[in-house]
N, C-alpha and C. Protein backbone atom coordinates (compact mmCIF):
# COMPACT_ATOMS: atom_id res chain seq x y z
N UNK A 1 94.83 68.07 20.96
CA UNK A 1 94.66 67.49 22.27
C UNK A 1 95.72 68.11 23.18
N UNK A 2 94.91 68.62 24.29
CA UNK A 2 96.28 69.93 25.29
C UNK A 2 96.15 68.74 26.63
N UNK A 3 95.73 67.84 26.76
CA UNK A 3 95.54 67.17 28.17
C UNK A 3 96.92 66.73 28.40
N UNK A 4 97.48 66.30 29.88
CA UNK A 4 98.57 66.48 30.25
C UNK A 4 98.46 64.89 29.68
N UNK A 5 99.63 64.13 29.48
CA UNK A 5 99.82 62.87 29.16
C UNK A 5 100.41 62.14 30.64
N UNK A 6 99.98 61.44 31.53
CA UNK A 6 100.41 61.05 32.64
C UNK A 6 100.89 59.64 32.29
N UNK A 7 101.98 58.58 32.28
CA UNK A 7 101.96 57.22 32.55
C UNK A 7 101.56 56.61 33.78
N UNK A 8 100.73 55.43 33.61
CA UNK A 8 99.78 54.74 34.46
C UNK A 8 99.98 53.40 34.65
N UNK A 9 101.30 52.76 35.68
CA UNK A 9 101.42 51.45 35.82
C UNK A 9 100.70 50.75 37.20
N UNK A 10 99.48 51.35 36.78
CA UNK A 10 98.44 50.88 38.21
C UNK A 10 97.95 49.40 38.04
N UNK A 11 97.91 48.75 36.95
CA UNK A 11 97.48 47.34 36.21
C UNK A 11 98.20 47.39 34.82
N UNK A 12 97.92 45.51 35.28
CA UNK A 12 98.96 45.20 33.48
C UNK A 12 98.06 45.40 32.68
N UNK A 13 98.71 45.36 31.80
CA UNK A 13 98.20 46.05 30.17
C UNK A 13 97.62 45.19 29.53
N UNK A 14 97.77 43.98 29.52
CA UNK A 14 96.61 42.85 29.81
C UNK A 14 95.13 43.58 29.76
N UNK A 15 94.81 43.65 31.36
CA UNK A 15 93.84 43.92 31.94
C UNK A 15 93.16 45.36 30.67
N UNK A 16 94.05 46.20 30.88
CA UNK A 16 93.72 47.93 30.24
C UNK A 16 93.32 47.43 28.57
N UNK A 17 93.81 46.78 27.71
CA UNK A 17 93.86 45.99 26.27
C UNK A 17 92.40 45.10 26.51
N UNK A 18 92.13 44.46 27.58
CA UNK A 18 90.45 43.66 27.27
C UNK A 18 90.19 44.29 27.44
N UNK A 19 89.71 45.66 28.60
CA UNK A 19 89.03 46.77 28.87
C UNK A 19 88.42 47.16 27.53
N UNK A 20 89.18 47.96 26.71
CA UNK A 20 89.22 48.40 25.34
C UNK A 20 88.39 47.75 24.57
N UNK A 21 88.98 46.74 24.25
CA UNK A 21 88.53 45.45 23.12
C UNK A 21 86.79 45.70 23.63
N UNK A 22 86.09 45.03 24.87
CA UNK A 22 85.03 44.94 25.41
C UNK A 22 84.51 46.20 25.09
N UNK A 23 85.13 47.58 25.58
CA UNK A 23 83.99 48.79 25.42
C UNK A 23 84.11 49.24 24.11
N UNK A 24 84.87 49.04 23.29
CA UNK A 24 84.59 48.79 21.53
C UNK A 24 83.79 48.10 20.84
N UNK A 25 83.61 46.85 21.61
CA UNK A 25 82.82 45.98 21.04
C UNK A 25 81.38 46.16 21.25
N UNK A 26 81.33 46.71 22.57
CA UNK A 26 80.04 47.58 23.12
C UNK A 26 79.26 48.80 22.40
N UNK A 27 80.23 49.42 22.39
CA UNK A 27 79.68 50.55 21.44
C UNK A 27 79.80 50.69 19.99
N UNK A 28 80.44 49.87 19.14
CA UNK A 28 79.91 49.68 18.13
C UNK A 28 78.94 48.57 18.05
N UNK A 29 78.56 48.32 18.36
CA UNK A 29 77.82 47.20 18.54
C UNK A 29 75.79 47.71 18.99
N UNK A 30 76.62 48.75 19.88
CA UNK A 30 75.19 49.71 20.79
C UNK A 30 74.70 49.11 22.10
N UNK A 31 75.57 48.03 22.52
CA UNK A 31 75.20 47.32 23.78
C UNK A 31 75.86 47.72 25.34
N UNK A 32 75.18 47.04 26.31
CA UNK A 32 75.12 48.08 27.65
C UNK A 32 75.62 49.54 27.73
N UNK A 33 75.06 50.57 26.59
CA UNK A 33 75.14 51.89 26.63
C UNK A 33 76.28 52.63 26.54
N UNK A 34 77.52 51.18 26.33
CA UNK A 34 78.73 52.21 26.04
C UNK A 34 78.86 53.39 25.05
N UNK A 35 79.52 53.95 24.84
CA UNK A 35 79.49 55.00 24.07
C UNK A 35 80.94 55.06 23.27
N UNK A 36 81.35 55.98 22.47
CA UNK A 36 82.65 56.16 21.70
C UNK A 36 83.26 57.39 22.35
N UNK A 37 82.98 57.93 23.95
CA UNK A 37 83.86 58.36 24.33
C UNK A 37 84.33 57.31 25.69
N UNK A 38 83.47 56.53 26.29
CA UNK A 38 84.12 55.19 26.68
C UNK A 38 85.20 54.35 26.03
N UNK A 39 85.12 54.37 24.85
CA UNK A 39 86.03 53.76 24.00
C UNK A 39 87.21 54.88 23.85
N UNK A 40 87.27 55.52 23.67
CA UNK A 40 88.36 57.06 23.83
C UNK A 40 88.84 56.68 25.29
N UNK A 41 88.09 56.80 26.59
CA UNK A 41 88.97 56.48 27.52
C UNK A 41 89.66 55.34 27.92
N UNK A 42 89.41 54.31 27.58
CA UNK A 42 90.03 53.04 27.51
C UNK A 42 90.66 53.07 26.74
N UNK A 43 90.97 53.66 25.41
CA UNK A 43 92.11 53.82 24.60
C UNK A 43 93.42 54.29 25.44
N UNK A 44 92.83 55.89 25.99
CA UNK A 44 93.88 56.43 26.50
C UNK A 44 94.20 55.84 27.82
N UNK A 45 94.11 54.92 28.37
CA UNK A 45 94.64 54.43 29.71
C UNK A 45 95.66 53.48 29.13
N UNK A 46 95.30 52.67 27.61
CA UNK A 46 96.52 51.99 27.07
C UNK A 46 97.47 52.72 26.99
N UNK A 47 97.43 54.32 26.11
CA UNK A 47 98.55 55.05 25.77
C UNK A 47 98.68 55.71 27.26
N UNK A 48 98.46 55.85 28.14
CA UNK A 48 99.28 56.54 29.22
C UNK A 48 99.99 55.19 30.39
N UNK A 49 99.77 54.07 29.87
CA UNK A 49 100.08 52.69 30.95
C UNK A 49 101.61 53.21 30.83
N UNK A 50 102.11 52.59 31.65
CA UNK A 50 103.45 52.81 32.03
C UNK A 50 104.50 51.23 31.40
N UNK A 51 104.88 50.48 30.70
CA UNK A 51 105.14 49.53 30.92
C UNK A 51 105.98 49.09 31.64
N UNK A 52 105.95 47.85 32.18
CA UNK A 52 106.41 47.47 33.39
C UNK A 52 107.89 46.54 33.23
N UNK A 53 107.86 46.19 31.70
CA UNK A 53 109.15 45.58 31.50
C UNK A 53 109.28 45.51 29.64
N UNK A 54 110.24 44.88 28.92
CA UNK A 54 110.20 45.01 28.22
C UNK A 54 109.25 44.20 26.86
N UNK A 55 108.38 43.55 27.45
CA UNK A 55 107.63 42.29 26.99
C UNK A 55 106.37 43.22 26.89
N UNK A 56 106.15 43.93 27.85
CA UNK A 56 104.76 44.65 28.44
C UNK A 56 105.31 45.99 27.24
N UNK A 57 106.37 46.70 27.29
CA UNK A 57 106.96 47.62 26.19
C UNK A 57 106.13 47.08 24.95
N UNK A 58 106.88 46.07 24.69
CA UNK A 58 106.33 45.48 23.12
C UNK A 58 105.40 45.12 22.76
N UNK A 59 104.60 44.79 24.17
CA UNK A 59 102.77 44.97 23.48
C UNK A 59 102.25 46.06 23.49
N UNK A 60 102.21 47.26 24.62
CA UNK A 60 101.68 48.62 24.19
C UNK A 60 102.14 49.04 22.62
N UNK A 61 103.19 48.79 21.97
CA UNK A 61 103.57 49.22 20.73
C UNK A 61 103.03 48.68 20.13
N UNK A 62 102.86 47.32 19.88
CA UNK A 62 101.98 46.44 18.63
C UNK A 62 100.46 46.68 19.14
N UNK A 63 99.89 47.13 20.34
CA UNK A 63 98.83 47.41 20.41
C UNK A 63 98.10 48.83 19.58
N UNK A 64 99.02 50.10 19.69
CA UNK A 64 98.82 51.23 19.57
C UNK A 64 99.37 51.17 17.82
N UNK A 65 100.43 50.41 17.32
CA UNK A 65 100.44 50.44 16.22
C UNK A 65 99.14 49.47 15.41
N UNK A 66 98.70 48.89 15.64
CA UNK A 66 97.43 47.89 15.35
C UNK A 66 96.30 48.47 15.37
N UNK A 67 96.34 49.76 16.29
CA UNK A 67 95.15 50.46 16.48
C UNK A 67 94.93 51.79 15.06
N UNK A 68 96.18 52.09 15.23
CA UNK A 68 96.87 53.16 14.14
C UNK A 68 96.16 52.49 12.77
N UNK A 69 96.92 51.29 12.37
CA UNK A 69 96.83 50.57 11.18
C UNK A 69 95.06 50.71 10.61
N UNK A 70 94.55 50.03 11.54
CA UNK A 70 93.26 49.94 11.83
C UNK A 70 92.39 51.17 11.76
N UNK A 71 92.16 52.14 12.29
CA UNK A 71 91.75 53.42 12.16
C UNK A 71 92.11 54.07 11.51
N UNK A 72 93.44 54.13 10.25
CA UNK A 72 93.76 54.16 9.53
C UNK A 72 94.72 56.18 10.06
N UNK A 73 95.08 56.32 11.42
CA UNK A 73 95.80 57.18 11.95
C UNK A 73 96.92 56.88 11.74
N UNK A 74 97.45 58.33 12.37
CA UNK A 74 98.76 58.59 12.23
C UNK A 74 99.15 58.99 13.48
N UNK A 75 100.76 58.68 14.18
CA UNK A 75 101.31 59.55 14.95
C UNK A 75 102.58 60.02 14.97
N UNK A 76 102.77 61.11 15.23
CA UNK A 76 103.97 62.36 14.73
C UNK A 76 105.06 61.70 15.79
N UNK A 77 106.33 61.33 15.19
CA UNK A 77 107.75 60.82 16.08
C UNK A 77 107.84 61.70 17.74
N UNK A 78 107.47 62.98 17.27
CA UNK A 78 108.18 63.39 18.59
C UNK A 78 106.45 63.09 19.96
N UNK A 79 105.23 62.92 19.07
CA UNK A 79 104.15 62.70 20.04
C UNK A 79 104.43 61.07 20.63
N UNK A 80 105.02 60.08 19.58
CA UNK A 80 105.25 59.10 20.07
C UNK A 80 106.51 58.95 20.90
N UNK A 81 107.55 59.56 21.09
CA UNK A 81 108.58 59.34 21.98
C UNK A 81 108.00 59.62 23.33
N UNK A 82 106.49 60.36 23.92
CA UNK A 82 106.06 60.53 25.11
C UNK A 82 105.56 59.47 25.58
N UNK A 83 105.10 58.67 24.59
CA UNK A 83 104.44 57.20 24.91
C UNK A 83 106.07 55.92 25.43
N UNK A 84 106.84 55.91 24.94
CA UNK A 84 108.22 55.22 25.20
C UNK A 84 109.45 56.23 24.85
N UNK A 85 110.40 55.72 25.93
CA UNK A 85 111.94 55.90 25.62
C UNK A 85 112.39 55.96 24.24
N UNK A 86 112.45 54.67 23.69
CA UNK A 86 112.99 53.86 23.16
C UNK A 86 112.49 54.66 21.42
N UNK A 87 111.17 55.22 21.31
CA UNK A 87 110.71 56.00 19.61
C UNK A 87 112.09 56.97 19.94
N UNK A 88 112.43 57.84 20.79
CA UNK A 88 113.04 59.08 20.57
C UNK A 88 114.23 58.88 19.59
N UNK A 89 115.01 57.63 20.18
CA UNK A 89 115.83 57.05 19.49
C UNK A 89 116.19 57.00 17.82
């Protein structure tokens, strides 16, 4: 994946996390025509959100690690320090 990684604190992560949930549930499911690259972009608007404090920090992480767990992925330390400060550490 060569796409530029931008952070996106245009809405809370709230909002971007049901987004997801809904067009997952859609397309595995096969309902209102979502698809599994709908679900790819609502993924990536979680991983490029910006968080807005440290509460909002700690759910993009338990979100993206939950997702990991779940899909049974992996991500490399230095790809995750672009997502937060705080992995580089």
């Amino acid at each position: 994946m060569t796409e530029k990684l931008e952070l996106q604190p245009d809405e809370p992560l709230s909002v971007k996390v049901e987004r997801h949930r809904a067009v997952y549930l859609a397309a595995v499911n096969g309902e209102g025509g979502a698809d599994m690259d709908q679900e790819a972009k609502a993924r990536m608007e979680i991983i490029r959100h910006a968080p807005s404090d440290p509460g909002e920090r700690d759910q993009k992480l338990l979100y993206v690690a939950g997702y990991l767990i779940a899909s049974k992925g992996s991500l490399k330390r230095k790809r995750c320090a672009k997502y937060t400060p705080l992995a580089a550490s």
